[in-house]
N, C-alpha and C. Protein backbone atom coordinates (compact mmCIF):
# COMPACT_ATOMS: atom_id res chain seq x y z
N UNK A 1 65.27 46.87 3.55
CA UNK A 1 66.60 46.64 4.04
C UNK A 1 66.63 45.28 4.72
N UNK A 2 67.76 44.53 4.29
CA UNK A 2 67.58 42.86 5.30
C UNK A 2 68.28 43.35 6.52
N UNK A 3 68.03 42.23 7.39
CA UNK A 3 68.31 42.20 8.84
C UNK A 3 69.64 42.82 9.37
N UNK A 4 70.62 41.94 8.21
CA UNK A 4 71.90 42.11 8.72
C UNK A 4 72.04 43.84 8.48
N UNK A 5 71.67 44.42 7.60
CA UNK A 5 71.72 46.18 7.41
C UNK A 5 71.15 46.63 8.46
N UNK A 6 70.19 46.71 9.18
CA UNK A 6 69.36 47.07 10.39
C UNK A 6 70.26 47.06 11.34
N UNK A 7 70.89 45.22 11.56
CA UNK A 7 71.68 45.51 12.81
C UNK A 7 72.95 46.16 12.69
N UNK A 8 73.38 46.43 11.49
CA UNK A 8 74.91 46.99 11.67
C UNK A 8 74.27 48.59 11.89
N UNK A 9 73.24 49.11 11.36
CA UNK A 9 72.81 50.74 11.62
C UNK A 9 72.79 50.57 13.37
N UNK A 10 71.81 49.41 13.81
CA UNK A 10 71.54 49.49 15.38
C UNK A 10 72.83 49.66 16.04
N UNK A 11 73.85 48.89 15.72
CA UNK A 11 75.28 49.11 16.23
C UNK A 11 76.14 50.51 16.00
N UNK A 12 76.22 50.75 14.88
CA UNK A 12 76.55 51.84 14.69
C UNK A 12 75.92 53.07 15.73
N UNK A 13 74.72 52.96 15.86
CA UNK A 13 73.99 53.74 16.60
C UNK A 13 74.21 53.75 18.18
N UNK A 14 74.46 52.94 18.11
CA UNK A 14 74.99 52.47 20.20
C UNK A 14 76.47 52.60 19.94
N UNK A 15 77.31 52.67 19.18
CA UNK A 15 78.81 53.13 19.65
C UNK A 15 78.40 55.03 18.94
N UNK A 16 78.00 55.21 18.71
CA UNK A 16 77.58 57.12 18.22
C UNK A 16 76.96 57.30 19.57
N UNK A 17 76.28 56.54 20.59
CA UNK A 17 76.09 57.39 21.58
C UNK A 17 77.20 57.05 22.97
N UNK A 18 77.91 55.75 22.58
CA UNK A 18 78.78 55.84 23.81
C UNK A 18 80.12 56.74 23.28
N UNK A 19 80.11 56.87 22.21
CA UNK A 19 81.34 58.26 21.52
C UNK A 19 80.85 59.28 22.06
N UNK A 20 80.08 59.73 21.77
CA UNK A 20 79.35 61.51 22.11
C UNK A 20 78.87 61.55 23.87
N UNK A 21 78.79 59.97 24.74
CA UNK A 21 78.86 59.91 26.29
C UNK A 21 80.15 60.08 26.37
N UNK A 22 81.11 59.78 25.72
CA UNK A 22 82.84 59.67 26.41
C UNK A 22 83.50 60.97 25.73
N UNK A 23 82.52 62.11 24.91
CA UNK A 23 83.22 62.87 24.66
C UNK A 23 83.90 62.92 23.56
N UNK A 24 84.06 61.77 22.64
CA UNK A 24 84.88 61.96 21.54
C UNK A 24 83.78 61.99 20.22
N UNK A 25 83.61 63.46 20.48
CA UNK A 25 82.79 64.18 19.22
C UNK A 25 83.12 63.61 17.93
N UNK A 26 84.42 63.95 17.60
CA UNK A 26 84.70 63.98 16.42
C UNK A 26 84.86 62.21 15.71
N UNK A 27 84.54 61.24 16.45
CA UNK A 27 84.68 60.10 16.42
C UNK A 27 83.27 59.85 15.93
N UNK A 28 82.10 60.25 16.71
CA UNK A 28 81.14 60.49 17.14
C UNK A 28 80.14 60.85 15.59
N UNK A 29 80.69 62.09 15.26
CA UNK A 29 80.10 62.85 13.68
C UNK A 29 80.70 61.37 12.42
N UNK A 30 81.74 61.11 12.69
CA UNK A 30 81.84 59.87 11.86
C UNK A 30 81.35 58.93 12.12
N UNK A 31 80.65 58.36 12.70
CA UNK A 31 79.81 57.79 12.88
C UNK A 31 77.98 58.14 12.28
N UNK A 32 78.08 58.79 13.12
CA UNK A 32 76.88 59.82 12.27
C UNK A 32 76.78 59.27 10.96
N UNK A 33 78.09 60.26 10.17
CA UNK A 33 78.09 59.94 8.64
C UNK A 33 77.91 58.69 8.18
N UNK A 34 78.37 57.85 8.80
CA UNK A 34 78.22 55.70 8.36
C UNK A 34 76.56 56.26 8.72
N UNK A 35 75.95 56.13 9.24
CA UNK A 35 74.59 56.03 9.81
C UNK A 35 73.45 56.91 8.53
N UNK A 36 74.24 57.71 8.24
CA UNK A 36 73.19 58.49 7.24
C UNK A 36 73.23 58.14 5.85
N UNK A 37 74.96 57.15 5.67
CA UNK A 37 75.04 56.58 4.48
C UNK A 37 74.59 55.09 4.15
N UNK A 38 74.43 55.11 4.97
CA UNK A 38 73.59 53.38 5.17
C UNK A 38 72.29 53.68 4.95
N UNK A 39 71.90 54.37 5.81
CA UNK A 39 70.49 54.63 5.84
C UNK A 39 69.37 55.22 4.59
N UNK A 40 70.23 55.96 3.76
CA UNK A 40 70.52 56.64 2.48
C UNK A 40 69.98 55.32 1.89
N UNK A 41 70.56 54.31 1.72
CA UNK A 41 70.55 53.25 0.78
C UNK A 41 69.39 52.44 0.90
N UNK A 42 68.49 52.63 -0.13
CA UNK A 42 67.31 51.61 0.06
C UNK A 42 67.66 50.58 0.02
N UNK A 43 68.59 49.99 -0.46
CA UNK A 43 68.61 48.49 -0.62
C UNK A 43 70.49 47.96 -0.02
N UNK A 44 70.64 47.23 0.54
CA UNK A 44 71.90 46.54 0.42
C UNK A 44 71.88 45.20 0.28
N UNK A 45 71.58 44.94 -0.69
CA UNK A 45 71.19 43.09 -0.87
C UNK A 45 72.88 42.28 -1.27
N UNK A 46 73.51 43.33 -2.19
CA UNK A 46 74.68 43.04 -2.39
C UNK A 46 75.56 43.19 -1.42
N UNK A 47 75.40 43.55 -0.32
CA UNK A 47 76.30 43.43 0.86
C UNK A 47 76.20 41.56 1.54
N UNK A 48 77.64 41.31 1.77
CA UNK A 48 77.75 40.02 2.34
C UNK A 48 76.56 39.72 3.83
N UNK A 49 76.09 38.86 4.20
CA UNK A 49 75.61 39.09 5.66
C UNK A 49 76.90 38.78 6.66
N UNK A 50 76.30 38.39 7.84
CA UNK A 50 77.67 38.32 8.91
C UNK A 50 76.75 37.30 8.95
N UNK A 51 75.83 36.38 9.09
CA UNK A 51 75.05 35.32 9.95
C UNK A 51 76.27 34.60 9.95
């Protein structure tokens, strides 16, 4: 996985725990889901970077 995939999972991952700190579960499980579908993916080379 390149960098830029790592950090959008790392992000994803720090707003899934300030969702599920503030209570909004259901915000929270969608998040989740981005996180398991990313993660799912061995490769995203065809994704743009953000650098």
């Amino acid at each position: 996985m390149n960098p830029t995939c790592l950090q959008t999972l790392e992000l994803l991952a720090r707003a899934l725990r300030l969702m599920d700190r503030e209570g909004m579960h259901q915000i929270a499980a969608r998040i989740a889901m981005a996180i398991d579908d990313l993660a799912a993916e061995p490769v995203c080379e065809d994704r743009p970077t953000i650098n």
